[in-house]
C-alpha atoms as a PDB file:
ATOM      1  CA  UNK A   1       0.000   0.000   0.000  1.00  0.00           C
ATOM      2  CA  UNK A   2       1.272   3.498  -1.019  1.00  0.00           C
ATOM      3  CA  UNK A   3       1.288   5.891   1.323  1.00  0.00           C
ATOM      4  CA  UNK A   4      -1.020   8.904   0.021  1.00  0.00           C
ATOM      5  CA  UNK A   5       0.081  12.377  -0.085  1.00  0.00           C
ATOM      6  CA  UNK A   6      -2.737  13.679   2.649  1.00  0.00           C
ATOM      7  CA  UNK A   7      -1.368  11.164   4.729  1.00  0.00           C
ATOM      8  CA  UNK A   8       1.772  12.473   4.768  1.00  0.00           C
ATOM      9  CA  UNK A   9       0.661  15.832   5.101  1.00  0.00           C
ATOM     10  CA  UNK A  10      -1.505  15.605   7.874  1.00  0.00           C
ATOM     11  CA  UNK A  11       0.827  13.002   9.993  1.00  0.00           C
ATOM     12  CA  UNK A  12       3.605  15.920   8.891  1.00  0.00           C
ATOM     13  CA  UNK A  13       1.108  18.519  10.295  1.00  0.00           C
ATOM     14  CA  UNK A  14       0.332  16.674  13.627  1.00  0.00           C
ATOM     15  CA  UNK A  15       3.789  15.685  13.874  1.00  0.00           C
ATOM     16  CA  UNK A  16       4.988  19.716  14.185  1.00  0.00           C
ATOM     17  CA  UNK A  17       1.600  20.594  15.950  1.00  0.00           C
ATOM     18  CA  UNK A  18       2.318  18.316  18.447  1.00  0.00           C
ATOM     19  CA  UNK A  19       5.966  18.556  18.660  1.00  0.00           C
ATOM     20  CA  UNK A  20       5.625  22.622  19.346  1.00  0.00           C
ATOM     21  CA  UNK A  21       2.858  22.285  21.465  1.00  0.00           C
ATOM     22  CA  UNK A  22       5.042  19.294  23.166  1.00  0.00           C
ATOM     23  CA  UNK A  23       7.842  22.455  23.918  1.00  0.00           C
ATOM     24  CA  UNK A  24       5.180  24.674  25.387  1.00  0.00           C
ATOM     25  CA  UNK A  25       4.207  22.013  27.910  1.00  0.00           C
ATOM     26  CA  UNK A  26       8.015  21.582  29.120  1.00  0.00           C
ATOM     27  CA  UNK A  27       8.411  25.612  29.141  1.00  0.00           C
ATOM     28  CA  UNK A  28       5.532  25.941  31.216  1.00  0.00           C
ATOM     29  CA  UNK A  29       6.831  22.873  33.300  1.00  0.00           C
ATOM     30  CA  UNK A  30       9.543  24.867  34.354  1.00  0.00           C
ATOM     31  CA  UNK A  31       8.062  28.477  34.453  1.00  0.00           C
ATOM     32  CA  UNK A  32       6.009  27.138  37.017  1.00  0.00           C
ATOM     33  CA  UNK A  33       8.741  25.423  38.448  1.00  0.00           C
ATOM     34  CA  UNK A  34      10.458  28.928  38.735  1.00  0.00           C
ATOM     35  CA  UNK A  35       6.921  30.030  41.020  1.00  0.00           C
ATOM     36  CA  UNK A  36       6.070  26.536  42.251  1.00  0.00           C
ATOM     37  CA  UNK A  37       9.113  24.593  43.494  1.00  0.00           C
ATOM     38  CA  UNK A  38       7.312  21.845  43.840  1.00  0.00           C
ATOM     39  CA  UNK A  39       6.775  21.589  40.001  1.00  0.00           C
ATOM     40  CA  UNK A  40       8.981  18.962  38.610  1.00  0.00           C
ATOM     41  CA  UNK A  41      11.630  19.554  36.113  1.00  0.00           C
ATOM     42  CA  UNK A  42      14.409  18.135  34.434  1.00  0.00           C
ATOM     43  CA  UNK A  43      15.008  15.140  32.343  1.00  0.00           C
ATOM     44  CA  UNK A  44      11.738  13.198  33.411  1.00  0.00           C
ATOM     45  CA  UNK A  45      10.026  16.236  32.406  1.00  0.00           C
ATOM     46  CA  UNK A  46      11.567  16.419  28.740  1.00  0.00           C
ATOM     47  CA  UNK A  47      11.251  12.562  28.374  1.00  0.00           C
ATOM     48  CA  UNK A  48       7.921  12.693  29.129  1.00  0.00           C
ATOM     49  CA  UNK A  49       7.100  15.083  26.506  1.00  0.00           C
ATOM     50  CA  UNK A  50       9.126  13.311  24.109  1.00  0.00           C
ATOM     51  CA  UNK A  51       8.010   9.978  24.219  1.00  0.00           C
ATOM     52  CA  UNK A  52       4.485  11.076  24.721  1.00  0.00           C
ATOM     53  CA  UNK A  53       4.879  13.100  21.639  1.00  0.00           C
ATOM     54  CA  UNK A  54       6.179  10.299  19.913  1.00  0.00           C
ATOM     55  CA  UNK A  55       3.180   8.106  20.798  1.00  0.00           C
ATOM     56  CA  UNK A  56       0.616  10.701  19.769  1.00  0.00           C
ATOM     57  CA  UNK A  57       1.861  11.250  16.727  1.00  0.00           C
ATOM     58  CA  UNK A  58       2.383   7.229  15.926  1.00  0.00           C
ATOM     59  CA  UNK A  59      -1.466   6.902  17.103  1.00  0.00           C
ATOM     60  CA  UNK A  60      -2.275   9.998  14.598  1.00  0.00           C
ATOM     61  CA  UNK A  61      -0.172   8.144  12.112  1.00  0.00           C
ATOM     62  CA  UNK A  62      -2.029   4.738  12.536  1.00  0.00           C
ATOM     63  CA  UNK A  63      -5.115   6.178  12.292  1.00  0.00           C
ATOM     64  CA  UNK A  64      -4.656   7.707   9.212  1.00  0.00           C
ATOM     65  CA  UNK A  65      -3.113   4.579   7.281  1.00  0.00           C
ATOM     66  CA  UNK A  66      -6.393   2.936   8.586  1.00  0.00           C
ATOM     67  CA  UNK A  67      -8.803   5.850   7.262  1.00  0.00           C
ATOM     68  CA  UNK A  68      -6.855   5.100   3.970  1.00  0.00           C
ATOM     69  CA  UNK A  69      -7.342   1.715   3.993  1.00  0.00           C
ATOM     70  CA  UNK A  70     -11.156   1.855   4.689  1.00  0.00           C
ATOM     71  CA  UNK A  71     -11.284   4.577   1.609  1.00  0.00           C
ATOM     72  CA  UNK A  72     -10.537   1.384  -0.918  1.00  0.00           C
ATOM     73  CA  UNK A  73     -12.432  -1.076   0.852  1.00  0.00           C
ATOM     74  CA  UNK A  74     -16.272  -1.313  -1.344  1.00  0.00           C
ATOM     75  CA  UNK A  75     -17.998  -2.987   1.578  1.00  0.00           C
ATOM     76  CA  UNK A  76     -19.392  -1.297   4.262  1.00  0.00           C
ATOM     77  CA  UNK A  77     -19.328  -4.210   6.708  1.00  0.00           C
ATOM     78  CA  UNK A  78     -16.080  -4.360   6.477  1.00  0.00           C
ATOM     79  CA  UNK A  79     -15.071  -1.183   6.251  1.00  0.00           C
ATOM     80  CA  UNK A  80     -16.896  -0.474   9.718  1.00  0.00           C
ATOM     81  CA  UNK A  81     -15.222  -3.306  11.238  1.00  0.00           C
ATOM     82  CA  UNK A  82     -11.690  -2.288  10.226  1.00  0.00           C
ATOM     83  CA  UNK A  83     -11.876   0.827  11.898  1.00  0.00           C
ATOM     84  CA  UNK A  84     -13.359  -0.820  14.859  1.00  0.00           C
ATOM     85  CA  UNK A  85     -10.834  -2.884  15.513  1.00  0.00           C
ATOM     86  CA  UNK A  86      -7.928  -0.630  14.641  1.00  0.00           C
ATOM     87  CA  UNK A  87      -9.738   2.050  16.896  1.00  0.00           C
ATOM     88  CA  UNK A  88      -9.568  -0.576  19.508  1.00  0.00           C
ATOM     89  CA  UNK A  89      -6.072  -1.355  19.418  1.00  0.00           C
ATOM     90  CA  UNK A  90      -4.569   2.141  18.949  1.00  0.00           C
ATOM     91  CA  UNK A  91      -6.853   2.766  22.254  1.00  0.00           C
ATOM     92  CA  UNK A  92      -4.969   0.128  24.090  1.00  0.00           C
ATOM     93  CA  UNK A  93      -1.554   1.385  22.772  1.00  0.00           C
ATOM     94  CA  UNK A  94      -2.341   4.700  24.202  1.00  0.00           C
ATOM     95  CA  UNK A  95      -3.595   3.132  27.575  1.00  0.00           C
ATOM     96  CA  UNK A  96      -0.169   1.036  27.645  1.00  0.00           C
ATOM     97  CA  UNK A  97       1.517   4.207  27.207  1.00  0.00           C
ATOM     98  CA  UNK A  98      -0.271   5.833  29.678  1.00  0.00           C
ATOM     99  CA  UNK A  99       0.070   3.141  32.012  1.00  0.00           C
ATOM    100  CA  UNK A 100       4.065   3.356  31.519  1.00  0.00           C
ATOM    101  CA  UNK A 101       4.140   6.946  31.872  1.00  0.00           C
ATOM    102  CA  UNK A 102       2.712   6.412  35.144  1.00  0.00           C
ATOM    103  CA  UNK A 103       5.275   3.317  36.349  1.00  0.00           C
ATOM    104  CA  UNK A 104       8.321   4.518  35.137  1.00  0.00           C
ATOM    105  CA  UNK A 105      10.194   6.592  37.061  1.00  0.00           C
ATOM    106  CA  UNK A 106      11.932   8.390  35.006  1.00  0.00           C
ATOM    107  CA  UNK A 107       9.142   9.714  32.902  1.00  0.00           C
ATOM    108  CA  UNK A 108       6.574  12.415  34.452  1.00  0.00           C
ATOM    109  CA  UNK A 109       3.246  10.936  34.116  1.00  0.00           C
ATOM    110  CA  UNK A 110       1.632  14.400  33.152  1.00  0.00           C
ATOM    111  CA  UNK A 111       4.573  15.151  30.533  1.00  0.00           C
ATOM    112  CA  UNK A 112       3.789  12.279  29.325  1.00  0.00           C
ATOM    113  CA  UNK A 113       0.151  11.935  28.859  1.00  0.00           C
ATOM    114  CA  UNK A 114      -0.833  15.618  28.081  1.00  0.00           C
ATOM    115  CA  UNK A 115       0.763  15.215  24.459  1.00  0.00           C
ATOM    116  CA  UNK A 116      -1.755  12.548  23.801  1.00  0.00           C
ATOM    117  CA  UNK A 117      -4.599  15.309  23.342  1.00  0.00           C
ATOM    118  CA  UNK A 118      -2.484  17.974  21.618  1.00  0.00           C
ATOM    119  CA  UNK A 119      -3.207  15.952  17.854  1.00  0.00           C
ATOM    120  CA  UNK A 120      -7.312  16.394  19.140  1.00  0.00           C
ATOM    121  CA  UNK A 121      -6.672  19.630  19.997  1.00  0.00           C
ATOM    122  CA  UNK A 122      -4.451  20.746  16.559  1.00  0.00           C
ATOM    123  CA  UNK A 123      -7.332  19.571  14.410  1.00  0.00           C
ATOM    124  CA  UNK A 124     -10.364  20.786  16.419  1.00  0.00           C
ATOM    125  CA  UNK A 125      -8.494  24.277  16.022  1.00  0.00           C
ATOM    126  CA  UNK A 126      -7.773  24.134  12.801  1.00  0.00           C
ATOM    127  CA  UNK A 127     -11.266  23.004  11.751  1.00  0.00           C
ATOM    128  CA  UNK A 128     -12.227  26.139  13.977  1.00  0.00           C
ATOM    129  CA  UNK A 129     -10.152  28.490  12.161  1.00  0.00           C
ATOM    130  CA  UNK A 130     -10.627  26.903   8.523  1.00  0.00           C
ATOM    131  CA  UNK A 131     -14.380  27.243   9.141  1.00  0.00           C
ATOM    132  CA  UNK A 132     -14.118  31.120  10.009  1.00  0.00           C
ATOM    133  CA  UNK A 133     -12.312  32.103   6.740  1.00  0.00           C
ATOM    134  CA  UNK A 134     -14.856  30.534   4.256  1.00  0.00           C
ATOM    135  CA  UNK A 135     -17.823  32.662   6.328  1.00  0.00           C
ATOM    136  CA  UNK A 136     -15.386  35.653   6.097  1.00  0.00           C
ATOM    137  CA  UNK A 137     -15.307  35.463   2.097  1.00  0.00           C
ATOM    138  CA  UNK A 138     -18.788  34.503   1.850  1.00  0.00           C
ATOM    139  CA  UNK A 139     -19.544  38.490   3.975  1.00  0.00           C
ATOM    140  CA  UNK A 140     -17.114  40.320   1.918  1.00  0.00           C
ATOM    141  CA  UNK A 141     -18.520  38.860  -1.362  1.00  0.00           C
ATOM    142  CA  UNK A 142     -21.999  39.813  -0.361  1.00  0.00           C
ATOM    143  CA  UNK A 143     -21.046  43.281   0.464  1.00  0.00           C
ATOM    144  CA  UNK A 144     -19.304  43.599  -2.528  1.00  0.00           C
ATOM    145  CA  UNK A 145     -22.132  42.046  -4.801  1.00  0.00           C
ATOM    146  CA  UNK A 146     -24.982  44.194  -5.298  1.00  0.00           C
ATOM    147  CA  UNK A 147     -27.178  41.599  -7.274  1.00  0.00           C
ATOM    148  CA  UNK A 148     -26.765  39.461  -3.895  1.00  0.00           C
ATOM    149  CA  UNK A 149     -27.643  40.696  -0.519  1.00  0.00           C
ATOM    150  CA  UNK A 150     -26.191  38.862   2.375  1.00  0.00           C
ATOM    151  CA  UNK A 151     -29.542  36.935   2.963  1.00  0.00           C
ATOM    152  CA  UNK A 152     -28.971  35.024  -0.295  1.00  0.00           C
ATOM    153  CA  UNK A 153     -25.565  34.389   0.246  1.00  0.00           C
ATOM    154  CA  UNK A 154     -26.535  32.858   3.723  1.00  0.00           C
ATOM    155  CA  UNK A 155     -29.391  30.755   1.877  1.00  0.00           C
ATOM    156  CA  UNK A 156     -26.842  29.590  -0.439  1.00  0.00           C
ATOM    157  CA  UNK A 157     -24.368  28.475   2.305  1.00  0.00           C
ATOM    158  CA  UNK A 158     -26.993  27.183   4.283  1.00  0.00           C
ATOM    159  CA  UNK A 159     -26.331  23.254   3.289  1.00  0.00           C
ATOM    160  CA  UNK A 160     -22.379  23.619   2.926  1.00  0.00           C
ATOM    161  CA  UNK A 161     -20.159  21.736   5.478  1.00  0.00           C
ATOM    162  CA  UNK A 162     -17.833  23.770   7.627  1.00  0.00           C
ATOM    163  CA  UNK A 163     -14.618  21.872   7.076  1.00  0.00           C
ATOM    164  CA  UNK A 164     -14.954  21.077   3.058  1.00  0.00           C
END
């Protein structure tokens, strides 16, 4: 199976989502490390976010090979079922992680669980602000059309998905 461009993109775009948002966590780690003493720092800190960076974006990337796989499959049955199971099993990979960022000492459980929401978050945000600029155009075209007030616009846009 070849590995489709959007693939690539998106796992390339989660990958650098995560990883930055992965650098924010650690800074903050130790900003509030600098009010809180208490905060921990150092090397379990920066492993944490590492390896749980790593494991979000190899659960993003597993996903997506699965989503492509399911795009060629011409049964529904099985199409359903695929992602069922592969659902399942990248939800026990993440619990295994989780369950090792919690026993091993020299990870910090927090460090390295947060990073499993950051791909969740990247999208949800980017669907946000995708969905914003489309609305945008859609106002400045109507205020720039005279034919078409912005009630027919609306009408028009009424039926369109936010994230096309």
């Amino acid at each position: 199976m070849k590995l489709q461009s959007a693939v690539k993109r998106e796992t390339a775009y989660v990958a650098v989502g995560t990883a930055v948002m992965s650098i924010l966590m650690i800074a903050v780690f130790y900003g509030l490390h600098a009010v809180m003493p208490q905060v921990p720092t150092g090397l379990p800190v920066i492993l944490g976010g590492v390896l749980g960076c790593a494991a979000a974006v190899g659960n993003f990337f597993l996903m997506a090979l699965t989503v492509q796989k399911v795009a060629s499959i011409e049964h529904y049955d099985t199409a359903y079922r695929t992602m069922q199971i592969s659902y399942r099993y990248r939800t026990f990979l993440q619990l295994g992680w989780c369950v090792l960022a919690m026993v091993l000492r020299f990870i910090n459980p927090v460090a390295g669980i947060l990073p499993l929401l950051w791909p969740s978050l990247l999208i949800k945000a980017r669907g946000i602000i995708t969905g914003m600029r489309p609305a945008a155009a859609d106002e400045e075209a109507a205020e720039t059309d005279t034919e078409t007030g912005p009630s027919t616009v609306a009408e028009e846009n009424a039926g369109k998905e936010v994230n096309e």
